[in-house]
C-alpha atoms as a PDB file:
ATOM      1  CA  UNK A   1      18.455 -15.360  -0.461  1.00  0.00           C
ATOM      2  CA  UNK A   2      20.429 -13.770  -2.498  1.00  0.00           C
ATOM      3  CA  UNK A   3      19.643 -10.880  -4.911  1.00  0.00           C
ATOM      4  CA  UNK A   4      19.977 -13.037  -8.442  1.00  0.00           C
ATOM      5  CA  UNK A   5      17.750 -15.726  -7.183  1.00  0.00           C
ATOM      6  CA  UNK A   6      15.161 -13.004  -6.572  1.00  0.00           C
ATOM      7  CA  UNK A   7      15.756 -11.645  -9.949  1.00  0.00           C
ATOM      8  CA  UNK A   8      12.695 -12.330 -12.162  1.00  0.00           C
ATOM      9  CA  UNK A   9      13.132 -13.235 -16.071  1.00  0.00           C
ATOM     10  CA  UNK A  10      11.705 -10.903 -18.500  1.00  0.00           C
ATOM     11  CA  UNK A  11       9.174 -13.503 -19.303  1.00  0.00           C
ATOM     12  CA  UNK A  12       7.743 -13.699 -15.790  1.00  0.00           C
ATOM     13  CA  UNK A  13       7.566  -9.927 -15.742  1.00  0.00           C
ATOM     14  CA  UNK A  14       5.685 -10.009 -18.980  1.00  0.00           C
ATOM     15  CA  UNK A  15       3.671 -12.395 -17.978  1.00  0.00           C
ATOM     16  CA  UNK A  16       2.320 -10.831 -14.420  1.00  0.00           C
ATOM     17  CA  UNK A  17       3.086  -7.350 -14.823  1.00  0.00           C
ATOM     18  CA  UNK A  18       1.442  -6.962 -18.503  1.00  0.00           C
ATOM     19  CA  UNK A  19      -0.423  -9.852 -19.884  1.00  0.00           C
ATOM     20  CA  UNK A  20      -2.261 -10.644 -16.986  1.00  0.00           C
ATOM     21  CA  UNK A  21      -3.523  -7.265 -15.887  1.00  0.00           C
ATOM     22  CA  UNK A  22      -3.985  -6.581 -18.942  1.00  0.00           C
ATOM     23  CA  UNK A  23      -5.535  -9.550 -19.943  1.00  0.00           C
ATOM     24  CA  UNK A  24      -3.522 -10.725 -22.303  1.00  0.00           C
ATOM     25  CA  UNK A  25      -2.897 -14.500 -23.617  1.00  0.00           C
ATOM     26  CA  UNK A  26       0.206 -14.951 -25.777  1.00  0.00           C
ATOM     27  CA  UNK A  27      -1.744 -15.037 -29.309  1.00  0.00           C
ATOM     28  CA  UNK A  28      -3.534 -11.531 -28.792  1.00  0.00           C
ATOM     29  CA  UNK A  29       0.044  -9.916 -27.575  1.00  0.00           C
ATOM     30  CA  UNK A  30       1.580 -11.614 -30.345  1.00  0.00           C
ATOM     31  CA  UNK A  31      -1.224  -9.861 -32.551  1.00  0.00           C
ATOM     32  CA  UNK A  32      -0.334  -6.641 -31.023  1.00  0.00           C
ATOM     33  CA  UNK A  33       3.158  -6.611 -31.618  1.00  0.00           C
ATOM     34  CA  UNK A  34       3.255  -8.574 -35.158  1.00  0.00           C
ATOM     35  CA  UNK A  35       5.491 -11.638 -34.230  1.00  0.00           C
ATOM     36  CA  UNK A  36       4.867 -15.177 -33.861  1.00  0.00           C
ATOM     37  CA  UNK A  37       3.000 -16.434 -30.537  1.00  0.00           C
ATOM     38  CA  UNK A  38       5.200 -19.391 -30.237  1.00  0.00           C
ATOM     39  CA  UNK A  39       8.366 -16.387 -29.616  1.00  0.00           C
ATOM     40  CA  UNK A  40       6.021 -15.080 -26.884  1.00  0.00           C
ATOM     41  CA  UNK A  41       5.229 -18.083 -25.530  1.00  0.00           C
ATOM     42  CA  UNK A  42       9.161 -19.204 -25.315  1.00  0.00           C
ATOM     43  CA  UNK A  43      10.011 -16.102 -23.883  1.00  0.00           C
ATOM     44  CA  UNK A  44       7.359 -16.512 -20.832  1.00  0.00           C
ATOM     45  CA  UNK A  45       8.279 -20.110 -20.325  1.00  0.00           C
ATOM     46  CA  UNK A  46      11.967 -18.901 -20.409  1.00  0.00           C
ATOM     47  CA  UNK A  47      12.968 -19.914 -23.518  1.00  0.00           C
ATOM     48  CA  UNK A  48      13.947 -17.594 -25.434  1.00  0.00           C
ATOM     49  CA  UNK A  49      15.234 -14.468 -24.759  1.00  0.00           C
ATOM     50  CA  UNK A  50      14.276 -10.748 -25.390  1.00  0.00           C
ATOM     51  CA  UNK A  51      16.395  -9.625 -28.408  1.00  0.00           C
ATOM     52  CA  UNK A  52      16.286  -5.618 -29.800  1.00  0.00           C
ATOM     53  CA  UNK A  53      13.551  -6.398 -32.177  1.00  0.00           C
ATOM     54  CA  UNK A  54      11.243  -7.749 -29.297  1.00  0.00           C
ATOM     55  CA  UNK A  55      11.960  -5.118 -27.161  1.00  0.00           C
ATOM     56  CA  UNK A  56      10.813  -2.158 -29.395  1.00  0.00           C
ATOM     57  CA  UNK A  57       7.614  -3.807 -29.850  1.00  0.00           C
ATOM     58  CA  UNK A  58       6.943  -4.569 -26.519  1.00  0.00           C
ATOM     59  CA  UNK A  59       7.756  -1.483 -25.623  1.00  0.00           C
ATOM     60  CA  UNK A  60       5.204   0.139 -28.401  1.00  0.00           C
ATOM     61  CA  UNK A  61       2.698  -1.864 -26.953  1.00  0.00           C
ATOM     62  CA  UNK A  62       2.631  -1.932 -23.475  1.00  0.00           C
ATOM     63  CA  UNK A  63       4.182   1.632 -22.876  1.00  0.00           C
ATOM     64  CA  UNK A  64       7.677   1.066 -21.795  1.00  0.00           C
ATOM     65  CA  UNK A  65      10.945   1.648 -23.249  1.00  0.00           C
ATOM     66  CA  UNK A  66      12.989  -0.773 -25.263  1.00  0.00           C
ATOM     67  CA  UNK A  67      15.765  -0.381 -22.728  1.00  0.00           C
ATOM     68  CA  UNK A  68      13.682  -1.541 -20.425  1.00  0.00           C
ATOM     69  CA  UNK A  69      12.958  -4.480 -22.074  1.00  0.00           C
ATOM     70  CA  UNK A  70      16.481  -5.051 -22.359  1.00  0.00           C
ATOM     71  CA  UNK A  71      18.012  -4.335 -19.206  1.00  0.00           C
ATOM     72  CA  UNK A  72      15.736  -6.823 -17.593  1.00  0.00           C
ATOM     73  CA  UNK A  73      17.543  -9.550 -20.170  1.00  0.00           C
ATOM     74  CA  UNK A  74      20.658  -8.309 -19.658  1.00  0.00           C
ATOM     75  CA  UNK A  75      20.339  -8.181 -16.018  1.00  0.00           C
ATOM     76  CA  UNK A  76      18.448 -11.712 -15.513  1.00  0.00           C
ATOM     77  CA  UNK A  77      21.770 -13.109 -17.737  1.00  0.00           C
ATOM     78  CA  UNK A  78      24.390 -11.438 -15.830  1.00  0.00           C
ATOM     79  CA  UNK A  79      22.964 -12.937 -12.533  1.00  0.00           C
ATOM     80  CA  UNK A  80      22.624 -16.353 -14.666  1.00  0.00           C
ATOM     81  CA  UNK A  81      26.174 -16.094 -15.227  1.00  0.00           C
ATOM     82  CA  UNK A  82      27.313 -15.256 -11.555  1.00  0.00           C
ATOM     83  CA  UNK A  83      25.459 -17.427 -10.446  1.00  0.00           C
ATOM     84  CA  UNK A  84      27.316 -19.972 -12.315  1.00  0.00           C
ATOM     85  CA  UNK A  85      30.690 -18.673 -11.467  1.00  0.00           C
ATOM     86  CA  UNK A  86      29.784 -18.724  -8.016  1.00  0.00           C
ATOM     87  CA  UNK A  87      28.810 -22.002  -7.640  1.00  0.00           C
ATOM     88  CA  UNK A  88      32.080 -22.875  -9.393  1.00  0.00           C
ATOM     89  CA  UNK A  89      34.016 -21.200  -6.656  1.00  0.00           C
ATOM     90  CA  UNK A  90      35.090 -18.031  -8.439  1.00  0.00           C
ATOM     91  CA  UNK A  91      34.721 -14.595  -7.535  1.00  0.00           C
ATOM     92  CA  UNK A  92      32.164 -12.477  -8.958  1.00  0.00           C
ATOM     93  CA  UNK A  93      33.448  -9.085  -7.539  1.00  0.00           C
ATOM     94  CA  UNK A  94      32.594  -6.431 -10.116  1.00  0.00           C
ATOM     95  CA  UNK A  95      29.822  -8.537 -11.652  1.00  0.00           C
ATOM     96  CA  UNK A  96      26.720  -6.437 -10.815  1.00  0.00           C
ATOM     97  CA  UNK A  97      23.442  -5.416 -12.843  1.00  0.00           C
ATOM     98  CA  UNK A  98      22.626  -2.219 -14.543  1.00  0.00           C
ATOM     99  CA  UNK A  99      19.900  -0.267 -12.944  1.00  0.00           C
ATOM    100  CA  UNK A 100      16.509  -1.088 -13.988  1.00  0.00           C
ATOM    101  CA  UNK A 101      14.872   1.446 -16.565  1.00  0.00           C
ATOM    102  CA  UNK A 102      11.402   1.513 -17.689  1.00  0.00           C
END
């Protein structure tokens, strides 16, 4: 397997690493953070995808960073995208993640 078909989304991690242990549905995050449930609920089912403004309130309310947040977008999306080029045939030499933050 390789490592971005192992990758999670940000929704999944949101999903089982937050809202569920912290028993969480989508409407009372949504409360938390002050923006619509349907955004949450895209962004668990995949989609839609953490943007800046998400991030900071995420991170408010579960007690991560932003960057966090972020880098796990910007990390599922780059292995999206090489995943893509590889398939294609192309190299992806150079292509890798950012570290994780939290």
């Amino acid at each position: 397997m390789d490592a971005s078909s192992r990758l999670r989304s940000p929704g999944d991690v949101l999903l089982h690493d937050y809202m569920r242990t912290e028993g969480l549905n989508p409407s009372q995050l949504a409360r938390r953070i002050g923006i619509p449930a349907s955004q949450i609920k895209e962004i668990v089912a995949g989609e839609r995808s953490v943007t800046a403004r998400h991030a900071i309130r995420l991170a408010i309310a579960l007690d991560t960073s932003a960057l966090y947040w972020l880098v796990l977008q910007a990390r599922y999306d780059l292995a999206r995208e090489a995943r893509g080029i590889t398939t294609a045939g192309r190299s992806t030499a150079g292509a890798e993640a950012p570290p994780d933050f939290r």
